[in-house]
Protein backbone atom coordinates (compact mmCIF):
# COMPACT_ATOMS: atom_id res chain seq x y z
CA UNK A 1 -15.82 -11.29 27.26
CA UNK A 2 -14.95 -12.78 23.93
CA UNK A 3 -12.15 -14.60 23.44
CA UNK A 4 -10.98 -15.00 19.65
CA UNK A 5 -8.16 -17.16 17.87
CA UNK A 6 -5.40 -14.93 18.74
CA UNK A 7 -6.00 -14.48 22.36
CA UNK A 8 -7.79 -11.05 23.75
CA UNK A 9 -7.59 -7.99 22.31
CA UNK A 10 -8.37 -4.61 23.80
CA UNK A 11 -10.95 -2.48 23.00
CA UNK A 12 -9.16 0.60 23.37
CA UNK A 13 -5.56 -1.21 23.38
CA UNK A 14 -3.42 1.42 22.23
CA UNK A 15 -5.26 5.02 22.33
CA UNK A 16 -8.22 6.61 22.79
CA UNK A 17 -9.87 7.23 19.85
CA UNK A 18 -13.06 9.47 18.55
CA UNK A 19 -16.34 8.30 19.46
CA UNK A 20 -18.15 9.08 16.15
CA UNK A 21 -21.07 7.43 14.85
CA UNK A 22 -21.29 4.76 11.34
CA UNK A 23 -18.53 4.29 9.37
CA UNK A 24 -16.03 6.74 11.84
CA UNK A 25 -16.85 4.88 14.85
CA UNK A 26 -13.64 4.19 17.05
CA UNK A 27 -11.43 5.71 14.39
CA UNK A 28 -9.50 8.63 15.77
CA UNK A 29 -8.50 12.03 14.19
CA UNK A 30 -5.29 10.85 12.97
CA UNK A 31 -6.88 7.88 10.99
CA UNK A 32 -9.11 10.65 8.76
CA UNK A 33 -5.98 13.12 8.49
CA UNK A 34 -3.58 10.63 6.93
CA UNK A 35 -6.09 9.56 4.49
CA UNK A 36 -6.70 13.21 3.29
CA UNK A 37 -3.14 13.61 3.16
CA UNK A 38 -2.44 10.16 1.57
CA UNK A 39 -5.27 11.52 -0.86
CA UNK A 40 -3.24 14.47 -1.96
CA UNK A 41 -0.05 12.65 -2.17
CA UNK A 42 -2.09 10.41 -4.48
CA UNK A 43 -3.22 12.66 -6.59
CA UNK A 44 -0.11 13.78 -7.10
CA UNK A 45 2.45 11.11 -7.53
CA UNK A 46 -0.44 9.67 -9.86
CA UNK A 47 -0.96 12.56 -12.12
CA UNK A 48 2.89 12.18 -12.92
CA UNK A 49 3.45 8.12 -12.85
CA UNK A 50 2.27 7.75 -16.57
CA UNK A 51 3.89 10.91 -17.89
CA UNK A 52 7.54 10.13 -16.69
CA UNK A 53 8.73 7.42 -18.98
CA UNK A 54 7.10 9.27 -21.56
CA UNK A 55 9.25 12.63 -20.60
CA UNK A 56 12.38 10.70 -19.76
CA UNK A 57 12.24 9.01 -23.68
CA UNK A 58 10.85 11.55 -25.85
CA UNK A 59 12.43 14.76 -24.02
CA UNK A 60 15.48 13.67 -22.19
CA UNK A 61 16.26 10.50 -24.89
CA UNK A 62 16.63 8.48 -22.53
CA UNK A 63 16.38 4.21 -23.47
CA UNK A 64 13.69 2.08 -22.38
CA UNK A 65 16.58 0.18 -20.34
CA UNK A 66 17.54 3.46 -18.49
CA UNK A 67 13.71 4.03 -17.76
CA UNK A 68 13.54 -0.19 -16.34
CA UNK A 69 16.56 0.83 -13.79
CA UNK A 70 14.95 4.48 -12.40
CA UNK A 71 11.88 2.76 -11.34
CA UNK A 72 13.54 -0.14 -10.29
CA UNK A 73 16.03 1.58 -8.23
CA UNK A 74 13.22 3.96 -7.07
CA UNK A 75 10.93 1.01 -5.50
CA UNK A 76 14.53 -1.01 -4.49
CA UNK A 77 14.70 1.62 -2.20
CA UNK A 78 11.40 2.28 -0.93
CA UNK A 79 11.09 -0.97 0.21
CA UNK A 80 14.45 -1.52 2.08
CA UNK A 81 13.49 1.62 3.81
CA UNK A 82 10.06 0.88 4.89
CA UNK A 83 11.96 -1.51 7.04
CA UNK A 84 15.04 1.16 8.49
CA UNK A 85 12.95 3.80 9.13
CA UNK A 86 10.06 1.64 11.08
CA UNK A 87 12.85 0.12 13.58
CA UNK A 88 14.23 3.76 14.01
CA UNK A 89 10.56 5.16 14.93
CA UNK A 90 10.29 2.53 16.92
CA UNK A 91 13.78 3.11 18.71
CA UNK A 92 12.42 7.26 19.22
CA UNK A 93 9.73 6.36 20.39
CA UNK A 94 8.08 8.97 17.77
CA UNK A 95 6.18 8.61 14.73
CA UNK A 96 5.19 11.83 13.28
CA UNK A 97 8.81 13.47 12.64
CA UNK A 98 9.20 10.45 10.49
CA UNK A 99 5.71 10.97 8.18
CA UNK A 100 6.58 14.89 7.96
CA UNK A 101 9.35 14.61 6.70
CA UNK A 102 8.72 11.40 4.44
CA UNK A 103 5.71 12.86 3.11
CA UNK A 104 7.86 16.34 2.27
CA UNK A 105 10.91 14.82 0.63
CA UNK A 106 8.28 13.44 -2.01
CA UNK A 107 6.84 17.13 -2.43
CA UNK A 108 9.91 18.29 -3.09
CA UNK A 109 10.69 15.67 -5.23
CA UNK A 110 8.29 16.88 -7.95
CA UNK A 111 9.48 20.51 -8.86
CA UNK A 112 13.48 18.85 -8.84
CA UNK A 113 12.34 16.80 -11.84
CA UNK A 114 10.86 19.85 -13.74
CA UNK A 115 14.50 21.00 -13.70
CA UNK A 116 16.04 17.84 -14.96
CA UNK A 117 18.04 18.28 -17.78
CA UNK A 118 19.07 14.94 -18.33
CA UNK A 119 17.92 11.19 -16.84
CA UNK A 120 20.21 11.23 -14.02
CA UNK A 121 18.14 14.10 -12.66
CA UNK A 122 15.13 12.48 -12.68
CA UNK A 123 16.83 9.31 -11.12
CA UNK A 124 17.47 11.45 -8.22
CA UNK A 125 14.37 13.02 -8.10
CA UNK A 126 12.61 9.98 -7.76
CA UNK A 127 15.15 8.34 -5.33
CA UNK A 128 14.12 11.54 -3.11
CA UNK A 129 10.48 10.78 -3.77
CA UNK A 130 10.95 7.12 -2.91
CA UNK A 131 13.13 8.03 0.04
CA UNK A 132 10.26 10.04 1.30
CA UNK A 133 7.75 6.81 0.72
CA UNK A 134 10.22 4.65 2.47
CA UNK A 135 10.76 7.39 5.75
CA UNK A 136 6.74 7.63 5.96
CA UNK A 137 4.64 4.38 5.30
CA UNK A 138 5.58 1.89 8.40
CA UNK A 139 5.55 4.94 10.94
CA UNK A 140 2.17 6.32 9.39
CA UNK A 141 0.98 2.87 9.69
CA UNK A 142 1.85 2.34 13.30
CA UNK A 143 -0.02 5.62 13.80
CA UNK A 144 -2.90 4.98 12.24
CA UNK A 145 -2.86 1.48 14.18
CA UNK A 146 -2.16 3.39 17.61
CA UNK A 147 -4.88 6.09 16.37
CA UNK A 148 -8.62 3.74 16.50
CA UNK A 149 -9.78 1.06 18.94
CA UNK A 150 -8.18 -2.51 18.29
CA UNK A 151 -11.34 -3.73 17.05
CA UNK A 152 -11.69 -1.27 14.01
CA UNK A 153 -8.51 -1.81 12.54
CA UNK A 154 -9.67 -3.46 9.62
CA UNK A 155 -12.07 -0.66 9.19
CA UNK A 156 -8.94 2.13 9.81
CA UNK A 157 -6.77 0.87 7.19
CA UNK A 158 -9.68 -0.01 4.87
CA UNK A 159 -10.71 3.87 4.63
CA UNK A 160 -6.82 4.87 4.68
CA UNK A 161 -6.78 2.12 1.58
CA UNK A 162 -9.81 4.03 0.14
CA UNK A 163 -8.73 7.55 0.14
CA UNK A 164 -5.38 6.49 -0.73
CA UNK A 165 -6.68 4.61 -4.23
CA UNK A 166 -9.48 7.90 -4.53
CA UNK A 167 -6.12 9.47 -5.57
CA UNK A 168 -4.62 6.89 -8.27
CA UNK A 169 -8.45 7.04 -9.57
CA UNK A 170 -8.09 11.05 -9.88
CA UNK A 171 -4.62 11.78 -10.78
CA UNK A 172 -4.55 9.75 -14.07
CA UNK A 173 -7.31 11.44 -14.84
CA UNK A 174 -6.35 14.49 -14.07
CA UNK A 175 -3.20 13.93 -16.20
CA UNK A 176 -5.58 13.06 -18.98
CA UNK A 177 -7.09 16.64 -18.89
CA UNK A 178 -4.06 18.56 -18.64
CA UNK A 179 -2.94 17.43 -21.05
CA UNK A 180 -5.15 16.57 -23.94
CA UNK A 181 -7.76 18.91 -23.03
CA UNK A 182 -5.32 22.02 -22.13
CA UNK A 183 -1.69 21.21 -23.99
CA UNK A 184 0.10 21.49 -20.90
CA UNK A 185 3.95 20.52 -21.39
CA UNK A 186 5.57 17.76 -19.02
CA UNK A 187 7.86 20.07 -16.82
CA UNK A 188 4.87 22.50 -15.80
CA UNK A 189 3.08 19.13 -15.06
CA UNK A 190 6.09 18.42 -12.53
CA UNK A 191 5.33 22.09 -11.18
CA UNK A 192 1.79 21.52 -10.59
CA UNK A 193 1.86 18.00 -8.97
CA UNK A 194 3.83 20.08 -6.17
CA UNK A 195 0.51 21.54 -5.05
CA UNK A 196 -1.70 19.03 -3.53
CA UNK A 197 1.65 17.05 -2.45
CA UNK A 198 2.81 20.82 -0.47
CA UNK A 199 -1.16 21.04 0.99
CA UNK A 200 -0.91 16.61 2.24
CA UNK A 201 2.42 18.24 4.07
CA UNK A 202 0.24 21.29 5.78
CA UNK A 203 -2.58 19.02 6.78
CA UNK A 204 -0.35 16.84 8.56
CA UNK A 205 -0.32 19.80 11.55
CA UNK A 206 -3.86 18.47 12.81
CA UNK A 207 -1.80 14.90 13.39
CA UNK A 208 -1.69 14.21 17.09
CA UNK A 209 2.07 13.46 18.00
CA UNK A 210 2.96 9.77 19.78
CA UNK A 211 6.08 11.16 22.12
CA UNK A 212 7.10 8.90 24.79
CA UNK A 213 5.59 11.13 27.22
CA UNK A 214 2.26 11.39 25.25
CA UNK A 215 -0.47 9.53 27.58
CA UNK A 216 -2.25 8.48 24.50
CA UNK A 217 0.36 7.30 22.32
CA UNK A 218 2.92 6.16 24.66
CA UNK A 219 5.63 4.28 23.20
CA UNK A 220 7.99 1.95 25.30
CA UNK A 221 11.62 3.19 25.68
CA UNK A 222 14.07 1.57 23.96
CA UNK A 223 15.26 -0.89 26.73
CA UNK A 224 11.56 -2.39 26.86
CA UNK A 225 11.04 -2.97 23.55
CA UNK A 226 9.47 -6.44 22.88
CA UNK A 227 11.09 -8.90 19.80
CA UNK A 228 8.68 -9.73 16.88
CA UNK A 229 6.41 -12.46 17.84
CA UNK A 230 7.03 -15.84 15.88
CA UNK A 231 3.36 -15.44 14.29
CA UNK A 232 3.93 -12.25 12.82
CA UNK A 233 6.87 -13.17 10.98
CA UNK A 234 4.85 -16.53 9.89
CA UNK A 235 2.49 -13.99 8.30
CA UNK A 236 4.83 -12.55 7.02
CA UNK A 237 6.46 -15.59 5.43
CA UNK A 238 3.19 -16.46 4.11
CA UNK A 239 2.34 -13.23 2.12
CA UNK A 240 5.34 -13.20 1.00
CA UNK A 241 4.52 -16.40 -0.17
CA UNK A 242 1.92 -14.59 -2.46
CA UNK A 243 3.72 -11.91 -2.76
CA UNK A 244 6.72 -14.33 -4.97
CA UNK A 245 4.33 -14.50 -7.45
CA UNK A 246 2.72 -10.88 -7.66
CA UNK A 247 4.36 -9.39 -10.50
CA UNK A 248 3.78 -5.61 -11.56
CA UNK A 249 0.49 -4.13 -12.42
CA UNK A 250 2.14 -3.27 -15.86
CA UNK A 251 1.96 -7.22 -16.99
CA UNK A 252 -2.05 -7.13 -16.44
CA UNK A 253 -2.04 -4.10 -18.70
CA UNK A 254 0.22 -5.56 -21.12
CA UNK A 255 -2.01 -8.72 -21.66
CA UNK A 256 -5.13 -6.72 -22.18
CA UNK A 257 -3.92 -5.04 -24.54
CA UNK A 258 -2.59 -7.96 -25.87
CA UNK A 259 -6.45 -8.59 -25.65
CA UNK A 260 -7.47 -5.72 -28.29
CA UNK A 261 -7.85 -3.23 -25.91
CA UNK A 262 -6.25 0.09 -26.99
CA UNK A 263 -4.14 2.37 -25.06
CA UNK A 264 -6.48 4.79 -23.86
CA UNK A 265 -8.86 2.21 -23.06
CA UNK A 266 -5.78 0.32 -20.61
CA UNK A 267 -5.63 3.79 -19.29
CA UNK A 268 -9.44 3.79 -18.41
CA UNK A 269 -9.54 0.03 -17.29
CA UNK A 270 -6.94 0.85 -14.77
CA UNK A 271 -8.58 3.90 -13.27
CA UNK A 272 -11.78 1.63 -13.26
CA UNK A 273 -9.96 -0.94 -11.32
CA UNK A 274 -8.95 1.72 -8.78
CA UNK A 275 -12.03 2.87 -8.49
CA UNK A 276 -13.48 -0.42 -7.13
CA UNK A 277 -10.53 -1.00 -5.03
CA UNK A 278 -11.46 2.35 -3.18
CA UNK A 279 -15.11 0.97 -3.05
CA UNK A 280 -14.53 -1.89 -1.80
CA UNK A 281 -11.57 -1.05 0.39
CA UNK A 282 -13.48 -0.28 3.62
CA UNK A 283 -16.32 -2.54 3.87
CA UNK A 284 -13.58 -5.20 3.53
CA UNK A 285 -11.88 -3.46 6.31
CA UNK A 286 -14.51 -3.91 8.37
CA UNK A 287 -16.19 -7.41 7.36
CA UNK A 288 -12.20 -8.68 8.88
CA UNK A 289 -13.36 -6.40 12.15
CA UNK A 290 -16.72 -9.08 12.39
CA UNK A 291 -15.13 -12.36 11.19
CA UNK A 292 -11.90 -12.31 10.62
CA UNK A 293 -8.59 -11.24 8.61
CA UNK A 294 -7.33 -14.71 7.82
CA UNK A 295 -11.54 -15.24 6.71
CA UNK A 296 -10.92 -12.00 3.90
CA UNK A 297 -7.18 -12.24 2.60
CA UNK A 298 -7.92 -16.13 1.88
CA UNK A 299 -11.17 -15.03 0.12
CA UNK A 300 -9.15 -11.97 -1.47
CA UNK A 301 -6.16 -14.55 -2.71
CA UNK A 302 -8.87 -16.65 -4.50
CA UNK A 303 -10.05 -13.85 -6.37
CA UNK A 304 -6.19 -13.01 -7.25
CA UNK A 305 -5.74 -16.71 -8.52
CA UNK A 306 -9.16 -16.80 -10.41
CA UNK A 307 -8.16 -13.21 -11.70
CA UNK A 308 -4.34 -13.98 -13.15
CA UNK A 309 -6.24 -17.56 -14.30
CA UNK A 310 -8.36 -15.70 -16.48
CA UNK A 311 -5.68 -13.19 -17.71
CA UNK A 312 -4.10 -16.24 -18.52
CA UNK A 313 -6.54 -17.26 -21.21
CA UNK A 314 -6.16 -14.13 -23.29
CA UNK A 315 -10.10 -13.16 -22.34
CA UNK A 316 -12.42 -10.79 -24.67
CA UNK A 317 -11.96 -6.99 -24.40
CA UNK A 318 -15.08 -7.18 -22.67
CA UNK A 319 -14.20 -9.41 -20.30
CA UNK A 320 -11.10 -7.58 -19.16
CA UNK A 321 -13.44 -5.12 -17.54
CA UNK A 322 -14.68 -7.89 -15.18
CA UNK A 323 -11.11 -9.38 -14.92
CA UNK A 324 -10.62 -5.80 -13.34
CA UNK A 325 -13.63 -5.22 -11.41
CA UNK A 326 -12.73 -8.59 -9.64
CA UNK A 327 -8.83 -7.43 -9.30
CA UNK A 328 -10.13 -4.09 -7.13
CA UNK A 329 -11.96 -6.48 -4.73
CA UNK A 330 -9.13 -8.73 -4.10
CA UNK A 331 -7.04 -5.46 -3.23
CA UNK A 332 -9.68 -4.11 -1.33
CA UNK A 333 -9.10 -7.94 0.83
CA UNK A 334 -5.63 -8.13 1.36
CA UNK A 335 -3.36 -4.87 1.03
CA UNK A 336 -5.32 -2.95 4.23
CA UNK A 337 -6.57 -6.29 6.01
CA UNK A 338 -2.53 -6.95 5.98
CA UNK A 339 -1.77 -3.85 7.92
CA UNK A 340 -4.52 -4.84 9.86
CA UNK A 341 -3.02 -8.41 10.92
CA UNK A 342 0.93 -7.22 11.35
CA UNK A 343 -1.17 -4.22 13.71
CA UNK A 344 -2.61 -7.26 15.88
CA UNK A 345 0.61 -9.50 15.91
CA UNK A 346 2.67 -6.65 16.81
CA UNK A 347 2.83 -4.48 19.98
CA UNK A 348 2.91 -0.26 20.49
CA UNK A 349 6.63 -0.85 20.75
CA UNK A 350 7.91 -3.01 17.98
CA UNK A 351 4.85 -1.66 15.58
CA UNK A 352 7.09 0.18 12.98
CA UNK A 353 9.37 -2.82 12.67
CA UNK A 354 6.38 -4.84 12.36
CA UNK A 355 4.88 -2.64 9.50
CA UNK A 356 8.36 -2.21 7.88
CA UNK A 357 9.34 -6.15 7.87
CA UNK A 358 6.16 -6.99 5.95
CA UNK A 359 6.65 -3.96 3.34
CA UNK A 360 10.05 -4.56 2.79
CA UNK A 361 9.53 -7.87 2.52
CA UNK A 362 6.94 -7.91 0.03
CA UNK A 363 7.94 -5.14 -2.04
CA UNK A 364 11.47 -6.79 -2.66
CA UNK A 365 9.79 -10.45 -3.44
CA UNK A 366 7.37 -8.59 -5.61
CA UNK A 367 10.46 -6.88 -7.21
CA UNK A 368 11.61 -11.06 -7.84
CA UNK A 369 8.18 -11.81 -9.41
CA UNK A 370 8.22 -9.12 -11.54
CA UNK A 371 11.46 -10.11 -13.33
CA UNK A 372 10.31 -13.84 -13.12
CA UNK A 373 7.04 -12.57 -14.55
CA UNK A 374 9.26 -11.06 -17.25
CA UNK A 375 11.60 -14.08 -17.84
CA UNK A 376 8.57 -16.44 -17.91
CA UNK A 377 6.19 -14.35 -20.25
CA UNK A 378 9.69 -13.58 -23.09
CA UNK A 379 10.63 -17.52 -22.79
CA UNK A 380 7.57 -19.70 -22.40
CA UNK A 381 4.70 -17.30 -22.98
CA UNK A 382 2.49 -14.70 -21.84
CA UNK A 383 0.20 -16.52 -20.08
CA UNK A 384 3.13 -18.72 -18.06
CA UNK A 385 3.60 -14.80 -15.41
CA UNK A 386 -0.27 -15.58 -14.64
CA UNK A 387 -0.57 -19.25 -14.62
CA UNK A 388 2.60 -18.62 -11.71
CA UNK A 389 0.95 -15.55 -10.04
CA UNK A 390 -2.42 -17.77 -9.46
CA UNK A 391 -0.29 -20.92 -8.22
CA UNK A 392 1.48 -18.74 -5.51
CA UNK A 393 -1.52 -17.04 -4.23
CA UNK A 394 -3.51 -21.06 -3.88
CA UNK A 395 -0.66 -21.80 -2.49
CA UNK A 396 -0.70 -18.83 0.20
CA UNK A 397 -4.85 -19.01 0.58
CA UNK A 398 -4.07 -23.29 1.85
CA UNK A 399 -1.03 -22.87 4.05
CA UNK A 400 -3.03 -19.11 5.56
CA UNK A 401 -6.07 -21.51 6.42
CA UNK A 402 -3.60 -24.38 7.93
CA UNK A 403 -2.01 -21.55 9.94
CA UNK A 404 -3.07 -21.55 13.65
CA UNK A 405 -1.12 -18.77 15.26
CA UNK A 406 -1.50 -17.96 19.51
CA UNK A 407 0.03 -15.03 19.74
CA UNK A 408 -1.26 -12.56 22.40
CA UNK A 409 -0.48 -9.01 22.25
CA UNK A 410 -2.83 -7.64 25.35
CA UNK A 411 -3.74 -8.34 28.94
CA UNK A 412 -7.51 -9.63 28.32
CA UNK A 413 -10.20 -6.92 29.00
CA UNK A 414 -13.95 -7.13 28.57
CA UNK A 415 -15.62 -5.73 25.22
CA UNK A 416 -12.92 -7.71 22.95
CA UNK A 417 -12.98 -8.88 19.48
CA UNK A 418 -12.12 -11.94 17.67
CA UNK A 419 -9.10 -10.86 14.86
CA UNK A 420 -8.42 -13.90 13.14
């Protein structure tokens, strides 16, 4: 019996799951579903993320101001649901309801924008979508948790990670095509994107249900369920730590092409970046299975400092490309190995909470580093957003390696794991 830094941890502490061989070992049917589905919904949202400001300002005349508060309402939203709708699965007792429908509402989402005929359409279009983001993520995440053995977490969300980030490699891409190669027009874009979205929602009937009464994914009724351990929400505390200074994506593009690099090539660089995230994505998932989390997101918040300190220098076009390269692999480290950690300092019947205090918490400080990103790059300069972005991620890699947390969330059994 191994004993590791956080106590025991089961096995099989949650549900059975399949007993495949290589990279699907311990992962259960649910944890390849949801990444096929999470694939489509990719693909999807994707194909349409670059084309909507364009459609909202050169169809609908809308201002660059009016495009700033959709998407900022839009991911406002998503975030402070992530956090609602993971206490309420937890309070059901039920998971799945909550992904079916989540992952639906942002199907239907797409077609409603093809009919806008104005910006306050699309505003509500993509509240819808994000509604549907913030109803699925933390009860899809307790699933997938509840869905493989306890010591192939890492591994679970790393390939959930990967096939999620397959999908932001293809739909740009696939946006490119349509419409350069074949002249399509924005709305029957908005049409189309409705496809693999409406086939993500049909695959979700091979998902195995977690009812109460369901043996394998038993839930504890709402009198029994346990409060947040006082480790999990000093993870928490701590990525959000990082989190204060991880502005939007859209700064890193804005810098290289600051650099000299030219619009189409910030479109490629971007895909490329994805596509080593989705690389990288499950081998990091399963190198924190054999040492440890803390081990990989400290090693993946180095790579974010050295990263935002070289953005910060104004590099060569050329070296923007390995700026990049190294930006996939810190992703790959920390956004599953996260899931991965809340998953271990949480138990079957506080899981959603767990999953949905982390996202909302990060996704509303990285909403706060964004505009400080903004404020900081307009009145001291654009490298100040990076030379802040690095300094909050040192500072989350030194106080995650002084961190000594003792929470245990099993009875010990033999064949465990060390998680941290």
């Amino acid at each position: 019996m191994t004993e590791g830094r956080l106590g025991y941890f089961p096995l099989m502490a949650d549900s059975p799951a399949s007993s495949g061989r290589g990279v699907l070992r311990g992962l259960g049917r649910n944890v390849i579903v949801l990444g096929v589905v999470s694939l489509l919904t990719d693909i999807s949202s994707e194909m349409l993320y670059p084309i909507i400001p364009l459609f909202l300002t050169t169809v609908l005349g809308a201002s660059m101001t009016v495009v700033g508060l959709i998407e900022g309402a839009a991911e406002s939203a998503a975030s402070l649901l992530k956090m609602v709708f993971g206490w309420m699965s937890d309070r059901a007792g039920r998971r799945k309801p909550f992904v079916v429908w989540g992952y639906g509402l942002s199907a239907i989402s797409k077609p409603l924008m093809a009919l806008a005929g104005a910006w306050p359409m699309v505003l509500a279009a993509r509240l819808v979508d994000r509604t549907g983001k913030g109803m699925r993520t933390s009860p899809r995440d307790a699933l997938i948790a509840a869905s493989c053995d306890a010591d192939q977490r890492g591994k679970a969300f790393g390939l959930h990670r990967a096939m999620d980030t397959a999908g932001a490699v293809a739909g740009p891409l696939l946006a490119v095509l349509l419409l350069t190669v074949l002249g399509m027009g924005y709305r029957a874009m908005f049409i189309l994107a409705f496809i693999p979205a409406a086939l993500g929602v049909v695959a979700l009937v091979l998902v195995r249900g977690d009812d109460i009464g369901s043996r394998a994914f038993a839930t504890p009724a709402v009198s029994s369920r346990p409060p947040l351990s006082a480790d999990l929400k000093k993870f928490v505390l701590i990525y959000g730590l990082f989190a204060l200074g991880n502005s939007s994506d859209v700064f890193l593009l804005l810098r290289a092409k600051e650099a000299g690099l030219g619009e189409q090539g910030m479109l490629l660089v971007y895909v490329f970046y994805n596509f080593v995230y989705a690389l990288a994505a499950t081998p990091a998932g399963w190198l924190s299975d054999r040492l440890s989390r803390r081990a990989v997101m400290v090693g993946g918040l180095v790579v974010f400092a050295l990263v935002y300190l070289g953005f910060a220098m104004t590099p060569a076009p050329t070296a923007i490309w390995g700026l990049f390269a190294l930006y996939g692999f810190y992703a790959a480290a920390t956004e599953g190995v996260a899931k991965a950690q809340v998953a271990d300092l949480s138990l079957p019947g506080n899981r959603g909470t767990a999953m949905g205090l982390m996202h909302s918490v990060t996704g509303l400080l990285a909403f706060v580093a964004s505009v400080v990103a903004g404020w900081l790059w307009a009145r001291i300069s654009p490298a100040a957003p990076f030379f802040y972005g690095a300094a909050c991620a040192l500072a989350a890699a030194v106080v995650f390696l002084l961190w000594r947390p003792g929470f245990n969330n099993s009875a010990p059994r033999e064949g465990t794991r060390p998680t941290l």
